[in-house]
N, C-alpha and C. Protein backbone atom coordinates (compact mmCIF):
# COMPACT_ATOMS: atom_id res chain seq x y z
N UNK A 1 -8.36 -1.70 18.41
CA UNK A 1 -7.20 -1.85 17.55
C UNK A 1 -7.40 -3.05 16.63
N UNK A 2 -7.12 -2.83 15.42
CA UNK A 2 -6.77 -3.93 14.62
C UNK A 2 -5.85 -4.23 13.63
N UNK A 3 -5.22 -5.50 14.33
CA UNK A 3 -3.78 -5.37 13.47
C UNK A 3 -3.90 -7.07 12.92
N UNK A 4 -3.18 -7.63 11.87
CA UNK A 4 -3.32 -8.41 11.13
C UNK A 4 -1.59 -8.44 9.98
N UNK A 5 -1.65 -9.49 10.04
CA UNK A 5 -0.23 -9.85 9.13
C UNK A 5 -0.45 -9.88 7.84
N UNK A 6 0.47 -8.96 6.96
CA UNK A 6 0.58 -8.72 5.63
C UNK A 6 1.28 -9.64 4.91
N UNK A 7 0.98 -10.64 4.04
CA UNK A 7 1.92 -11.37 3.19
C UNK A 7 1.18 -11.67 2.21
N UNK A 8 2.58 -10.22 1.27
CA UNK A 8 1.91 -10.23 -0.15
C UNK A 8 3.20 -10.53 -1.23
N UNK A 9 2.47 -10.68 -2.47
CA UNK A 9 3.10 -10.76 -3.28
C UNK A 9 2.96 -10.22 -4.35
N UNK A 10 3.69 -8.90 -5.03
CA UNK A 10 3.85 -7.80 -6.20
C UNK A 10 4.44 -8.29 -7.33
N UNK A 11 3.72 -7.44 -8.71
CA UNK A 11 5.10 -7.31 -9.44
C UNK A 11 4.53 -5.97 -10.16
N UNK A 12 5.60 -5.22 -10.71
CA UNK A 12 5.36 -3.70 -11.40
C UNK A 12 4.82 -4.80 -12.97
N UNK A 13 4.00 -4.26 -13.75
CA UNK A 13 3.41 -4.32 -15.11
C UNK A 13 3.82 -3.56 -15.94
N UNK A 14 3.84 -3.91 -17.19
CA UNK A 14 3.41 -2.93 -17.94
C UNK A 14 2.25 -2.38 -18.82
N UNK A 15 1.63 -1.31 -19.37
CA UNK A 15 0.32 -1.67 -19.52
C UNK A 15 -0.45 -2.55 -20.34
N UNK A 16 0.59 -2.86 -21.34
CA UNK A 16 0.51 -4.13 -21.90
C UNK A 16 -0.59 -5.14 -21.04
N UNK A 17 0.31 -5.48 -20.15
CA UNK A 17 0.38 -6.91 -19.37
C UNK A 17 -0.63 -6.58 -18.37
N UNK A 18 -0.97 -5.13 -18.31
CA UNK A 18 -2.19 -5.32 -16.95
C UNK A 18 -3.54 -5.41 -17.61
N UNK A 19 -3.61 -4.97 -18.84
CA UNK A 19 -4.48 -5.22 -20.14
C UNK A 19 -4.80 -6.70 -20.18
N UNK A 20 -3.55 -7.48 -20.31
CA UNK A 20 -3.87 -8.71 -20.58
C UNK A 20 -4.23 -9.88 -19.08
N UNK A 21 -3.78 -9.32 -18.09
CA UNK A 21 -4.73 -9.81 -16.65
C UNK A 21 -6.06 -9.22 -16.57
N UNK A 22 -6.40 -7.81 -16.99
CA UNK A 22 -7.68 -7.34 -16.93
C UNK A 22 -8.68 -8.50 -18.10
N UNK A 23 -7.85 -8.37 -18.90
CA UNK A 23 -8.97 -9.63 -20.33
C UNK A 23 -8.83 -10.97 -19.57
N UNK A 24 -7.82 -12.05 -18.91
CA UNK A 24 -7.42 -13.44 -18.44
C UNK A 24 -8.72 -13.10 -17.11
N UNK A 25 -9.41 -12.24 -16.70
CA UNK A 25 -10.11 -12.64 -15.33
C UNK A 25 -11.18 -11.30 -16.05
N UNK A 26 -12.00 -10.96 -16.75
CA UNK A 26 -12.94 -10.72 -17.44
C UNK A 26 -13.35 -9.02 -16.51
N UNK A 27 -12.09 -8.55 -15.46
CA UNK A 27 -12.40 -7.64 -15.39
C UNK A 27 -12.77 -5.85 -15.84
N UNK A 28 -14.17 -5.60 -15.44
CA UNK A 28 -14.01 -4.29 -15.92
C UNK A 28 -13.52 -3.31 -15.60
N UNK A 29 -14.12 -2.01 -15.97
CA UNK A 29 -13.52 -0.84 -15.58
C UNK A 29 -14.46 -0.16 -14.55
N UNK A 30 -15.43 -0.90 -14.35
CA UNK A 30 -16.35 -0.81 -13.23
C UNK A 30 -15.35 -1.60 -11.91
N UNK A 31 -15.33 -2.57 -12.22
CA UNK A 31 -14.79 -3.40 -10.74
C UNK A 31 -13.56 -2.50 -10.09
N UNK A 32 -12.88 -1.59 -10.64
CA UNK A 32 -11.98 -0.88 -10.15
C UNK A 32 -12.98 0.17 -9.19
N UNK A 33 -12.12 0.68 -8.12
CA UNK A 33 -12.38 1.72 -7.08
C UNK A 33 -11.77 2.17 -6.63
N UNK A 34 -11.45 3.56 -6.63
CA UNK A 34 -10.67 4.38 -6.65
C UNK A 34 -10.45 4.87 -4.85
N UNK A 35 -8.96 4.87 -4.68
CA UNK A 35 -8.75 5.31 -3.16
C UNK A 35 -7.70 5.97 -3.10
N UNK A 36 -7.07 6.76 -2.06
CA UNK A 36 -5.85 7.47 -1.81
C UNK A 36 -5.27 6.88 -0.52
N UNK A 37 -3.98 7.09 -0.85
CA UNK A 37 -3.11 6.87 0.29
C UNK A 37 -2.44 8.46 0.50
N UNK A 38 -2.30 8.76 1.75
CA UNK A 38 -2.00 9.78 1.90
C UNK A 38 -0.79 9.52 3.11
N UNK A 39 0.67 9.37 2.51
CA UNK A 39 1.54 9.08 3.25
C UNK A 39 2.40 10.04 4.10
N UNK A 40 3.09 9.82 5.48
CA UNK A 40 3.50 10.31 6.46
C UNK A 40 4.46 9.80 7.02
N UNK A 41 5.56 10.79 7.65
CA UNK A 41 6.90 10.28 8.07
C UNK A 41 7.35 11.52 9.02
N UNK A 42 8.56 11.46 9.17
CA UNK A 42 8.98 12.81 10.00
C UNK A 42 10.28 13.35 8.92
N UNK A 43 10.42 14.62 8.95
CA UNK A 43 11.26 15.49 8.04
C UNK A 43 12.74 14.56 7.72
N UNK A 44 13.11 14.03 9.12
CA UNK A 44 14.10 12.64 8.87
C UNK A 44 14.13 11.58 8.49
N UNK A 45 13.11 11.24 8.24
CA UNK A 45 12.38 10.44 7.70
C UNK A 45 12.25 8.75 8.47
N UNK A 46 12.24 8.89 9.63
CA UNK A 46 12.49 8.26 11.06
C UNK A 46 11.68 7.01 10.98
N UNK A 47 10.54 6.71 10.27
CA UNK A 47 9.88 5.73 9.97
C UNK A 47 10.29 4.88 9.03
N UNK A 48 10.30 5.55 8.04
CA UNK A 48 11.33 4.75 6.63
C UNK A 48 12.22 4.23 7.48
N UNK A 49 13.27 4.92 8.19
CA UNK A 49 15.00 3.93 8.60
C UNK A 49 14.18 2.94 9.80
N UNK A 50 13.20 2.65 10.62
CA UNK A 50 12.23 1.71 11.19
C UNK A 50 11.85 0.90 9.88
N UNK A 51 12.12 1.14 8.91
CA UNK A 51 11.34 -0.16 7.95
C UNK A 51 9.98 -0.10 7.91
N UNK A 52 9.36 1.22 8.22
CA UNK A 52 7.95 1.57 8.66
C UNK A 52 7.44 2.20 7.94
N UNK A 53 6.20 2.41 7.57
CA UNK A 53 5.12 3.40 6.56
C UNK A 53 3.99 3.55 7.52
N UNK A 54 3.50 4.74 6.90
CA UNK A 54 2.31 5.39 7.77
C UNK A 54 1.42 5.90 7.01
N UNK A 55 0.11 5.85 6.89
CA UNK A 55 -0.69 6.20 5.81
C UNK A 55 -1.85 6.74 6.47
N UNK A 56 -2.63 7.20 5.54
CA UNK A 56 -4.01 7.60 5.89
C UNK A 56 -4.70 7.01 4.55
N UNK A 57 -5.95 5.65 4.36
CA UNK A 57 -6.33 5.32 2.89
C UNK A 57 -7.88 6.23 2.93
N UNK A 58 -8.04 6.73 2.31
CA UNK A 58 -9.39 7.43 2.15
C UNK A 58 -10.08 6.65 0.59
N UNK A 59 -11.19 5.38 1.21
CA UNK A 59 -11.87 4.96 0.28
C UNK A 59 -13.22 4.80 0.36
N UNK A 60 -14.53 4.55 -0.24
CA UNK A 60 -15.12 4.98 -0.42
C UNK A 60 -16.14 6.05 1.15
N UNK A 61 -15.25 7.05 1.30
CA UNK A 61 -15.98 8.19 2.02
C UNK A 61 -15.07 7.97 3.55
N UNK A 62 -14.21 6.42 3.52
CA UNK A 62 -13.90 6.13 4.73
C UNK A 62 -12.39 6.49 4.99
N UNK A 63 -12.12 6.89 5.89
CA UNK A 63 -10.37 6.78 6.36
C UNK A 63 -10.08 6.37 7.52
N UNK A 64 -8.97 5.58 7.03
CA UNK A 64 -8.38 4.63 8.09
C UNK A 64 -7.00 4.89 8.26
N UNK A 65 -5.80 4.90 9.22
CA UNK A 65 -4.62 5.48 9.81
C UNK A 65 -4.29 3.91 10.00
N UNK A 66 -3.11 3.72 9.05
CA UNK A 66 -2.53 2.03 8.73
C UNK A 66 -1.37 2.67 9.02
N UNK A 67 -0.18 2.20 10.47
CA UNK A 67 1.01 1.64 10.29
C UNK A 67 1.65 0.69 9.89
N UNK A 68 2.71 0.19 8.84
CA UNK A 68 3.14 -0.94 8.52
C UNK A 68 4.62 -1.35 9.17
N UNK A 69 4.50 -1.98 9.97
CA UNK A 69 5.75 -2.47 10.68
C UNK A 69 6.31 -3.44 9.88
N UNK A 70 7.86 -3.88 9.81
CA UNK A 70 8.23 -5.41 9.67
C UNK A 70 8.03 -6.78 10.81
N UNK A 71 7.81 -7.48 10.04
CA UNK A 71 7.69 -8.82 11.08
C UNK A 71 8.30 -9.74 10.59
N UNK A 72 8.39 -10.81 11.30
CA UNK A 72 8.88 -11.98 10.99
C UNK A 72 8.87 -12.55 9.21
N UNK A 73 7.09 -12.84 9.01
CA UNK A 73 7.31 -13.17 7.77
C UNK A 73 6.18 -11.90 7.30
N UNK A 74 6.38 -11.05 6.23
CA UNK A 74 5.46 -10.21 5.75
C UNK A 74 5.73 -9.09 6.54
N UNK A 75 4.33 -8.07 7.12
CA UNK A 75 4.43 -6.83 7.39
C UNK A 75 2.86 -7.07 8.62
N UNK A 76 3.22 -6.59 9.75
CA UNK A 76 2.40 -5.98 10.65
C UNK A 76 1.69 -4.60 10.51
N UNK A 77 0.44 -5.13 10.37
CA UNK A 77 -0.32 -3.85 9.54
C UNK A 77 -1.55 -3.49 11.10
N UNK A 78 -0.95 -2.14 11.64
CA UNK A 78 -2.44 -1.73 12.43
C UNK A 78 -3.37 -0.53 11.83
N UNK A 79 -4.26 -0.94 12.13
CA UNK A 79 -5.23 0.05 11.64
C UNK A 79 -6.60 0.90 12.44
N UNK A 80 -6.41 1.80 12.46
CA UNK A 80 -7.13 2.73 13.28
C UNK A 80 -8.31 3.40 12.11
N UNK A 81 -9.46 3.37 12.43
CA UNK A 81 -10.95 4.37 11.94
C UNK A 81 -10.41 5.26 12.36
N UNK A 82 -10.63 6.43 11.60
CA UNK A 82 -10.33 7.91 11.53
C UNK A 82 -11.78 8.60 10.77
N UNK A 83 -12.20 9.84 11.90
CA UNK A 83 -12.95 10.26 11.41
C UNK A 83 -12.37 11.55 10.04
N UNK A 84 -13.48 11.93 9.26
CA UNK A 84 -12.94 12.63 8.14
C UNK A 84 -12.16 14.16 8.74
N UNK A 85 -12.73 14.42 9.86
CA UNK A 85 -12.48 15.82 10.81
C UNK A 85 -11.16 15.48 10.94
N UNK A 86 -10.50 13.70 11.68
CA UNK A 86 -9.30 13.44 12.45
C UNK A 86 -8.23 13.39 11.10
N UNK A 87 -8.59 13.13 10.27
CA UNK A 87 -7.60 12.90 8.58
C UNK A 87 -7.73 14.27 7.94
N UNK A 88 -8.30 15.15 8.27
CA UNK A 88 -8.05 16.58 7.46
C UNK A 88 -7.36 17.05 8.57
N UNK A 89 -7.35 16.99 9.61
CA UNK A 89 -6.59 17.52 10.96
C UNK A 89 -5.05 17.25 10.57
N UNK A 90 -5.06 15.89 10.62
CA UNK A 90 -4.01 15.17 9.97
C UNK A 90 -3.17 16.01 8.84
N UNK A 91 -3.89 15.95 7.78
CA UNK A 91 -3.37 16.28 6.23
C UNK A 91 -3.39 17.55 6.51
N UNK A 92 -3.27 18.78 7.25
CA UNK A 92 -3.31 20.13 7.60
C UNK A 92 -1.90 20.14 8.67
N UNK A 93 -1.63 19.45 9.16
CA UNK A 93 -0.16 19.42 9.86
C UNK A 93 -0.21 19.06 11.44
N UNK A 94 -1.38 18.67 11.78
CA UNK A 94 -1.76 18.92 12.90
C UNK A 94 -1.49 17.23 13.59
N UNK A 95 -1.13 17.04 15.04
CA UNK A 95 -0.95 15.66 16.02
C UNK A 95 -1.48 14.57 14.76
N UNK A 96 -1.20 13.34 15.49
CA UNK A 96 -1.97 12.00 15.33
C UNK A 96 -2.46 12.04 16.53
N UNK A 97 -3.89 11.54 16.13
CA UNK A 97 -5.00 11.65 17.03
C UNK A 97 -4.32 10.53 17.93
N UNK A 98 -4.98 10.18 19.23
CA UNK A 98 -4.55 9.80 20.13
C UNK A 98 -4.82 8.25 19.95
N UNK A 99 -4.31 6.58 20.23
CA UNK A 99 -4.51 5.81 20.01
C UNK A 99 -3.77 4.85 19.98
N UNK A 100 -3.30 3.64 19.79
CA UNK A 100 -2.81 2.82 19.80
C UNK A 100 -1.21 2.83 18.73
N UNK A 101 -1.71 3.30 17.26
CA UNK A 101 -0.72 3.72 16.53
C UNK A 101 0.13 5.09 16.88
N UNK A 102 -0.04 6.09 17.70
CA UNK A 102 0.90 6.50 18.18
C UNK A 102 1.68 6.32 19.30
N UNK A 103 0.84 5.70 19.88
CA UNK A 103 1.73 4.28 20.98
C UNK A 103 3.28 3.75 20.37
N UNK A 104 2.60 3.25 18.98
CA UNK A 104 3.70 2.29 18.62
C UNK A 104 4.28 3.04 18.17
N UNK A 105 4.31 4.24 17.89
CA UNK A 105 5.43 4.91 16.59
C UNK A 105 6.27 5.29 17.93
N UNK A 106 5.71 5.88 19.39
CA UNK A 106 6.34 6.17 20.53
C UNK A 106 7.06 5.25 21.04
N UNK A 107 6.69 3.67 20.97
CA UNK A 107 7.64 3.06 21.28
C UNK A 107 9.08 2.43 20.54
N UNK A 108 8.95 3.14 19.14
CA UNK A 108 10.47 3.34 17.67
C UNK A 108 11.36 4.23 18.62
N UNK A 109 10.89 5.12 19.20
CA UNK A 109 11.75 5.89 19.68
C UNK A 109 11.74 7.27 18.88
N UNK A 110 10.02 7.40 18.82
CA UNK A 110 10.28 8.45 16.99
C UNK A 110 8.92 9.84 18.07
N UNK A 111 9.42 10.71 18.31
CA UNK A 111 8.91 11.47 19.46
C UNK A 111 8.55 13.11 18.07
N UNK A 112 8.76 13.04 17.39
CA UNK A 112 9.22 14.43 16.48
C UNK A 112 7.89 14.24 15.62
N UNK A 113 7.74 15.70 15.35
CA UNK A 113 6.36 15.79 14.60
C UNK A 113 6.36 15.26 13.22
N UNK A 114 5.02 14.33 12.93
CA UNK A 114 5.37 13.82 11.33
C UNK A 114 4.28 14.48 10.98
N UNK A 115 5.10 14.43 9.40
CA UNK A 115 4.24 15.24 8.43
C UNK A 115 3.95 14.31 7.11
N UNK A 116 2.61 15.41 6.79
CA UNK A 116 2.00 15.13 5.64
C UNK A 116 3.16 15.03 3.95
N UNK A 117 3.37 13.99 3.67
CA UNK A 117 4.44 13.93 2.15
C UNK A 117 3.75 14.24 0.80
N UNK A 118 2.90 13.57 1.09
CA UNK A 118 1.67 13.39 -0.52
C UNK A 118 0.92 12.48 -0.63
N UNK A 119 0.21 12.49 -1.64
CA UNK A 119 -0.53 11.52 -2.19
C UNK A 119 -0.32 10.36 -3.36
N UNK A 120 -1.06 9.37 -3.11
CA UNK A 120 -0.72 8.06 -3.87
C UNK A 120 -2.20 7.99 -4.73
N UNK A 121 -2.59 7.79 -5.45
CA UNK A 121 -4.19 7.76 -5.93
C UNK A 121 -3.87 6.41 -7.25
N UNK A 122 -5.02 5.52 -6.47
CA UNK A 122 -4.87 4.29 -7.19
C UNK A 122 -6.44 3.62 -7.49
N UNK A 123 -6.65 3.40 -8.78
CA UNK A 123 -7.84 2.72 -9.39
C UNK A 123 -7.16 0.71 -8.86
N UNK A 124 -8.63 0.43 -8.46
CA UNK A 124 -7.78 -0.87 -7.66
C UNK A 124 -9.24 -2.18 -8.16
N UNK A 125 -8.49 -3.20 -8.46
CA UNK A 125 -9.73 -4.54 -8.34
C UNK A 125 -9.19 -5.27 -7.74
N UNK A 126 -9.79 -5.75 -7.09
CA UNK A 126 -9.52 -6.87 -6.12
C UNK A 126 -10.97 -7.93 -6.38
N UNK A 127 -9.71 -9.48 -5.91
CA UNK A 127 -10.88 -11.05 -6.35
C UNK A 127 -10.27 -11.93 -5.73
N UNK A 128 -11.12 -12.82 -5.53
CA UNK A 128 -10.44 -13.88 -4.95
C UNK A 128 -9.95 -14.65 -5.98
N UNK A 129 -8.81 -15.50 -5.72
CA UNK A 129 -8.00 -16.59 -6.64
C UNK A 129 -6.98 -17.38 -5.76
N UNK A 130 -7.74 -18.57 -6.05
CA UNK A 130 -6.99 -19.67 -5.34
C UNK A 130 -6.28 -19.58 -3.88
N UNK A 131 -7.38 -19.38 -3.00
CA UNK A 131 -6.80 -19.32 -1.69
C UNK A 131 -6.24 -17.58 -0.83
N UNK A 132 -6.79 -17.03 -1.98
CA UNK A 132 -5.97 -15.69 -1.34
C UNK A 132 -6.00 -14.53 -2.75
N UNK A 133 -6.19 -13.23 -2.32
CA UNK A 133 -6.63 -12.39 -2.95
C UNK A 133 -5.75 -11.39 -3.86
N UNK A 134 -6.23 -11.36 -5.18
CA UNK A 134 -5.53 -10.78 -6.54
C UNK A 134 -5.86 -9.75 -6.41
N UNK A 135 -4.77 -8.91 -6.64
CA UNK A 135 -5.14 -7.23 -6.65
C UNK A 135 -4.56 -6.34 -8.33
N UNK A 136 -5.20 -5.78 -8.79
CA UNK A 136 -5.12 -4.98 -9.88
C UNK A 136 -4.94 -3.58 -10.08
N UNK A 137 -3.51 -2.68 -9.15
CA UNK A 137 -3.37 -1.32 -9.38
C UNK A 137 -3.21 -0.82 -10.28
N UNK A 138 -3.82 0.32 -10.88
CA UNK A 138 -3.32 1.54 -11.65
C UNK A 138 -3.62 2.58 -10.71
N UNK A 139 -1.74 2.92 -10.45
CA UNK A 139 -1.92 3.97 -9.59
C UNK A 139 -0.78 5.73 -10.29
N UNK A 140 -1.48 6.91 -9.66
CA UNK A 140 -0.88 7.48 -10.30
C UNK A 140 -0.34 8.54 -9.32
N UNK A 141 1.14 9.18 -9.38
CA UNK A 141 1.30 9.81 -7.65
C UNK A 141 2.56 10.39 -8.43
N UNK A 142 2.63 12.15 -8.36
CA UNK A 142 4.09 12.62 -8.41
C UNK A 142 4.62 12.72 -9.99
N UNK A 143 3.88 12.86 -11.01
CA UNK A 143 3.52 12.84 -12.52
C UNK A 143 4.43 10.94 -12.54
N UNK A 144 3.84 10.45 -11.85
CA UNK A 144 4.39 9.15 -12.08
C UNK A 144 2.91 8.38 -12.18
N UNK A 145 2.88 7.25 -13.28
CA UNK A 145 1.85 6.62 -13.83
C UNK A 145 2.62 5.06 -13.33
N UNK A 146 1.73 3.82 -12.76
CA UNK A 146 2.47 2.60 -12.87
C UNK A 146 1.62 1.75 -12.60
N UNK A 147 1.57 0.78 -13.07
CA UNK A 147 0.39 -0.94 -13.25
C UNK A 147 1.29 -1.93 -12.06
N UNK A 148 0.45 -2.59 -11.67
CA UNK A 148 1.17 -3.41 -10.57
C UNK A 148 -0.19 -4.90 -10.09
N UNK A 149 0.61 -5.66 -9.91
CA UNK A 149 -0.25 -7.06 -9.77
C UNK A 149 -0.01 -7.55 -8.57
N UNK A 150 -1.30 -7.68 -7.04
CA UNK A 150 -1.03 -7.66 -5.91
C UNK A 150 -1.76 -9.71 -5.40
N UNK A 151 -0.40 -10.20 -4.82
CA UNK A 151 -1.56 -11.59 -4.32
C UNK A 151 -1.29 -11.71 -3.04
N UNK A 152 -2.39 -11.44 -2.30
CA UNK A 152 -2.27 -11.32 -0.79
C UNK A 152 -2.53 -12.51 -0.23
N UNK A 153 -1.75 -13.27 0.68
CA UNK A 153 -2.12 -14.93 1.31
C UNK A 153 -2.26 -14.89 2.35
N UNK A 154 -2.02 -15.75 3.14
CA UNK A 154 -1.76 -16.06 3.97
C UNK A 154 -0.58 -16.90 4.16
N UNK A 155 -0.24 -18.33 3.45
CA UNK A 155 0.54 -18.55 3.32
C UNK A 155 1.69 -18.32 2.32
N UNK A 156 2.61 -18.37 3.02
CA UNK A 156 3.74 -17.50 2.21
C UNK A 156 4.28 -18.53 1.37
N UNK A 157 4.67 -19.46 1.34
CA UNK A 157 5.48 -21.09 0.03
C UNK A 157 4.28 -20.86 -0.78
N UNK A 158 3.28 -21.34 -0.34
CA UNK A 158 1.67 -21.80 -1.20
C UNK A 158 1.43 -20.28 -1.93
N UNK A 159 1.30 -19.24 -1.89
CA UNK A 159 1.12 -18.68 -2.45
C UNK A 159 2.29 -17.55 -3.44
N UNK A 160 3.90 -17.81 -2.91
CA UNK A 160 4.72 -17.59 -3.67
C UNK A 160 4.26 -18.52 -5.26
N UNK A 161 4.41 -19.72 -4.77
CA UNK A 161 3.87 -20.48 -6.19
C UNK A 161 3.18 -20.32 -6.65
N UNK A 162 1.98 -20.50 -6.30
CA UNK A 162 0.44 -19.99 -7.00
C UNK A 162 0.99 -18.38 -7.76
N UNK A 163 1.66 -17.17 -7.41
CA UNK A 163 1.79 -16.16 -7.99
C UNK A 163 2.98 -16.00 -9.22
N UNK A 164 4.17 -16.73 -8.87
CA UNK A 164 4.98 -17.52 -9.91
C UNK A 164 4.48 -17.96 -11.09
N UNK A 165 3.60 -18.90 -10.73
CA UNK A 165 2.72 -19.72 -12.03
C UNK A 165 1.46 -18.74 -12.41
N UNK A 166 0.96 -18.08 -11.81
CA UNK A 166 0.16 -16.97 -12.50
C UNK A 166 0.95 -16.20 -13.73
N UNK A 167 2.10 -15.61 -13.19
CA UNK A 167 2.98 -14.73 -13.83
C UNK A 167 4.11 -15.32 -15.19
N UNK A 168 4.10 -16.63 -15.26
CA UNK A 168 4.47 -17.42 -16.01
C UNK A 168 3.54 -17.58 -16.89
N UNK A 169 2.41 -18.16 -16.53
CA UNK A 169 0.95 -18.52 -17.72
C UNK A 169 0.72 -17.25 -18.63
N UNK A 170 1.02 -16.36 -18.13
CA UNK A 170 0.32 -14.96 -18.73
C UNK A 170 1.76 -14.23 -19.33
N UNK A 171 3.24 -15.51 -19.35
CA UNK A 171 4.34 -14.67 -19.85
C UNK A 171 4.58 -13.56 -19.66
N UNK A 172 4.36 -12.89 -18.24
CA UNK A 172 4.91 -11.94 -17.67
C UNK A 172 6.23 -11.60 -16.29
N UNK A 173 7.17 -11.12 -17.19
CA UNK A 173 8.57 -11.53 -16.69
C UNK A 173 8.54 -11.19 -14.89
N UNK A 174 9.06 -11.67 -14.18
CA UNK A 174 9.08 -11.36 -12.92
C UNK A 174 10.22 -10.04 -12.60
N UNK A 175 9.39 -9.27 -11.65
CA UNK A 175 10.49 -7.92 -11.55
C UNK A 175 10.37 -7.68 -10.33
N UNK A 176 11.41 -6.88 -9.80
CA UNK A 176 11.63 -6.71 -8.54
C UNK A 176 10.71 -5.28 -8.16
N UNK A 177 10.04 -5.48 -7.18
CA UNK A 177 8.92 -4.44 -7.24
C UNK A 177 8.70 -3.82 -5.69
N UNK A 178 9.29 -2.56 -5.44
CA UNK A 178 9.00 -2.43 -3.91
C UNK A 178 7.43 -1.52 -4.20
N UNK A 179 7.35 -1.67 -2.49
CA UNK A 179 5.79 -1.44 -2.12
C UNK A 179 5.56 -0.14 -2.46
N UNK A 180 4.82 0.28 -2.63
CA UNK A 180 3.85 1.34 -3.54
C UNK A 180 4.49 2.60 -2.16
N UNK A 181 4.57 2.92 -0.73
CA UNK A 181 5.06 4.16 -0.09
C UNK A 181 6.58 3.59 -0.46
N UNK A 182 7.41 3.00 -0.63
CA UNK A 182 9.25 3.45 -1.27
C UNK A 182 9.09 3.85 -2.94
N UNK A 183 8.18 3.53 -3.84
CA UNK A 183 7.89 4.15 -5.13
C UNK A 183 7.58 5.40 -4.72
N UNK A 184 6.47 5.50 -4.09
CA UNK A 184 6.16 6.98 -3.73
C UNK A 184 7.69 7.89 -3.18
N UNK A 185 8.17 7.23 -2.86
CA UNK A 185 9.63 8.18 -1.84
C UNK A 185 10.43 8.51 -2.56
N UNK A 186 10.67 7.50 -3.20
CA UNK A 186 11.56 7.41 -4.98
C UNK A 186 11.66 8.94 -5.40
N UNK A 187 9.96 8.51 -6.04
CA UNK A 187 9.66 9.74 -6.77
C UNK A 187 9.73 11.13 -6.16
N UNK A 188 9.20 11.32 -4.68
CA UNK A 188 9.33 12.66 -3.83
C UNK A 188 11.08 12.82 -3.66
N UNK A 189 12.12 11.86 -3.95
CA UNK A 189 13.49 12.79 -3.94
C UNK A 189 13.39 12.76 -5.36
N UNK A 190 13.51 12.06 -6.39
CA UNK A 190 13.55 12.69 -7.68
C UNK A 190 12.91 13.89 -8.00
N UNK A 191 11.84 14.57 -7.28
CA UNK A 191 11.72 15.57 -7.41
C UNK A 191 12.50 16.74 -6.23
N UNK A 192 12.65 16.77 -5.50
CA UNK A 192 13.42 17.35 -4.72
C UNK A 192 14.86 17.49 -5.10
């Protein structure tokens, strides 16, 4: 098992502005790499009201089965190797393979079969900057297109600031930005 504490810090872009972070840190269109999230819940959607997401990321050739819990400060992230056999099993309607993450979804109190929702597909750069790591989505899921600017820390004060003053230098307004599976959810009832 491997689980590890999430504390990040977002904001939605526009393409403007992800243009002008791609030119401020000299990245190309090479350094991006393309991955899917392939998100999961139960028809009630029993994970969401847990404050929970469930994914499958399929990147280069690899998939991994990430629950995101809440915690104290940030998000409790476990993550399970999945072979490509156990994630098409998966994405076909079939159990979560046996393991630690269905442990925990068993101990929510969430016993009911979850299913496959959709896909998230995101061109991504990632770098280090000042203590903790800058992320660069263009992701596209649900005829929905959206730019987004990711700074992952460790510490949560020290790197609220450091991402503040990033987003200030580069005159890009601060917006309220939820995590990329409630965009995705958004969009799956706007279409429904």
């Amino acid at each position: 098992m491997n689980q590890h504490l999430e504390i990040e810090f977002k904001n939605l872009l526009t393409k403007e502005e992800f243009q002008r972070l791609k030119q401020s840190f000299s990245v190309k269109e090479s350094d991006f790499i393309y991955q899917e999230n392939h998100y999961f819940d139960t028809t009630q959607f029993s994970l969401k009201e847990n404050e929970s997401a469930l994914r499958i990321r399929h990147k280069k050739g690899d998939y991994e089965l990430t629950l995101k819990q809440p915690a104290k400060e940030g998000l409790l992230e476990t993550n399970q190797p999945l072979s490509k056999e156990e994630a098409d099993s998966l994405l076909q309607g079939n159990r979560l393979p046996e393991g630690y993450i269905t442990t925990l979804i068993g101990e929510m109190g969430i016993h009911s079969d979850i299913q496959f929702f959709g896909t998230l597909g995101t061109n991504r750069a990632e770098f280090a900057y000042k203590g903790g790591l800058l992320v660069l989505d263009h992701s596209l899921y649900l005829n929905t297109e959206d730019f987004e600017v990711e700074y992952e820390v460790t510490n949560k004060l020290a790197g609220k600031e450091i991402f503040d003053n990033l987003l200030d230098s580069l005159q890009i307004p601060t917006r309220k930005t939820e995590n990329k599976v409630r965009r995705f959810y958004q969009a799956k009832k706007k279409q429904l």
